[in-house]
Protein backbone atom coordinates (compact mmCIF):
# COMPACT_ATOMS: atom_id res chain seq x y z
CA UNK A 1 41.31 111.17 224.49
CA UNK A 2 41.00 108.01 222.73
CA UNK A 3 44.93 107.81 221.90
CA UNK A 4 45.83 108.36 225.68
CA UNK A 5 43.63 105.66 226.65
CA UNK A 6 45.39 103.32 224.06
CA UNK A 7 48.78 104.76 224.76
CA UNK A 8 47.81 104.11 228.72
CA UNK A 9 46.42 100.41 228.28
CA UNK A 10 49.27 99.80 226.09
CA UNK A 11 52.17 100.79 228.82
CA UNK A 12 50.17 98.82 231.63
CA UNK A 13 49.56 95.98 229.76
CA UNK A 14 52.88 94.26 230.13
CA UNK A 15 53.10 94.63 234.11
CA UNK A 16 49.76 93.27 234.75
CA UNK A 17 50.88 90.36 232.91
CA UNK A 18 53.88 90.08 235.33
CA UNK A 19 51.62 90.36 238.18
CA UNK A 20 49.60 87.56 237.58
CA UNK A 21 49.29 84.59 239.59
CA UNK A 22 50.26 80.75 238.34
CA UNK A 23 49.57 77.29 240.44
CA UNK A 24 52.97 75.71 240.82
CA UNK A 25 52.42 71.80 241.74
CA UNK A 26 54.50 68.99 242.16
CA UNK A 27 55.63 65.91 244.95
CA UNK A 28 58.18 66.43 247.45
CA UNK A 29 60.12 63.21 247.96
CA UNK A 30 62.80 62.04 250.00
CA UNK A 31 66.15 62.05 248.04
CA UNK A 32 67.66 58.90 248.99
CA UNK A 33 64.24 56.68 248.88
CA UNK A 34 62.11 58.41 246.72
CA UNK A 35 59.39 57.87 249.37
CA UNK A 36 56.96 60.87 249.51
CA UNK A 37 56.84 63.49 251.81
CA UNK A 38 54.15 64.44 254.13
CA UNK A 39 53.52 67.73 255.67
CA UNK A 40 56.64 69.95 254.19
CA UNK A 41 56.30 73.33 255.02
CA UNK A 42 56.04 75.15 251.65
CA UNK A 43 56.59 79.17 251.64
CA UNK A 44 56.17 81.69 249.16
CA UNK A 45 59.37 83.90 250.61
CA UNK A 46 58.60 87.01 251.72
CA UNK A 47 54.93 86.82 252.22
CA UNK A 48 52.64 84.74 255.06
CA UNK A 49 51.60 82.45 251.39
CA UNK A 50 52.07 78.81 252.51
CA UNK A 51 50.85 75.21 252.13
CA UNK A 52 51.78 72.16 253.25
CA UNK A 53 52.37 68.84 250.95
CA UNK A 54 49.59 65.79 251.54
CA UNK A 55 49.84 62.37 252.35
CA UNK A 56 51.55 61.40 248.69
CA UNK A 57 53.96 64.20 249.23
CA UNK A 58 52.20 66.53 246.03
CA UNK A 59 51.75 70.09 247.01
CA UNK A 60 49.95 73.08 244.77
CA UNK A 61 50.39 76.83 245.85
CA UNK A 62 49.33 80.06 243.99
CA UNK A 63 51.87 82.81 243.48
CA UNK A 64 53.50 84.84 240.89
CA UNK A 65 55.43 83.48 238.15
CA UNK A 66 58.62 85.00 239.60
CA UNK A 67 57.95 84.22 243.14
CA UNK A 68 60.63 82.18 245.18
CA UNK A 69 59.44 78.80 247.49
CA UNK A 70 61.01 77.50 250.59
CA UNK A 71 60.83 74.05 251.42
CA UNK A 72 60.88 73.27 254.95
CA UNK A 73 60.62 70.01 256.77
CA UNK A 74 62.61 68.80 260.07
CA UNK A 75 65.41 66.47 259.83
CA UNK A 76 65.99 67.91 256.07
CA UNK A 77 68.06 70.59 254.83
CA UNK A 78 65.89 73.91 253.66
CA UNK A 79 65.79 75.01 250.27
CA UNK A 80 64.80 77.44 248.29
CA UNK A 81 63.80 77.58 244.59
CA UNK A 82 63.14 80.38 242.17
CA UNK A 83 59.73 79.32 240.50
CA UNK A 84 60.66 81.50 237.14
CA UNK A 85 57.62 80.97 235.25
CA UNK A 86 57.56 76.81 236.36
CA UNK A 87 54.36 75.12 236.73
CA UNK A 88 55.53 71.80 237.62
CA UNK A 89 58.12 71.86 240.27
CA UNK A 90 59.08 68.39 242.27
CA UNK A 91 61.74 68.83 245.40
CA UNK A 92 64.03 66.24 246.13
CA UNK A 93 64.98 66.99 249.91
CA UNK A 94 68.03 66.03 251.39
C-alpha cells in the first residue's frame, strides 16, 4: 500500500507542477514613443481570464506558465505572445 501511494504521488507530481499558476507583469508601451499605455485589453487565450493595463501602462495577470496573452487595444495591431514560463513580459504595440 505504501509503495502505490509513492509510486502514485510520484507520477502526479510532475503535472501538478505544470498546472500551476505564475503572475506575469510588465508595461505596455507605445512602440514609436515609448509613452505608456492605458487600458489594453489583456487576454489569457482561450479562457474569459483578462485584465486591463493602468494608468502607467503596467499590467499583472495570473495564468499558467504555458498560457498564451493577447494584447488588444484600438488603433494598434493585436498580438499575441506565448508566456513560456516568463514572469516579466513588456509589449511594445504597434
Amino acid at each position: 500500500m505504501k509503495h502505490t501511494l509513492i509510486l502514485i504521488l510520484t507520477v502526479l507530481f510532475p503535472f501538478a507542477l505544470l498546472a500551476q499558476n505564475i503572475t506575469v507583469r510588465g508595461k505596455v508601451v507605445d512602440a514609436p514613443t515609448n509613452e505608456p499605455l492605458i487600458g489594453v485589453f489583456i487576454l489569457q487565450t482561450g479562457t474569459q481570464n483578462g485584465t486591463i493595463t493602468d494608468i502607467n501602462g503596467n499590467y499583472s495577470i495570473q495564468c499558467p506558465n504555458d498560457a498564451t496573452l493577447t494584447f488588444n487595444y484600438r488603433g494598434y495591431a493585436t498580438q499575441t505572445i506565448f508566456i513560456n514560463g516568463r514572469t516579466n513580459l513588456p509589449v511594445y504595440m504597434q
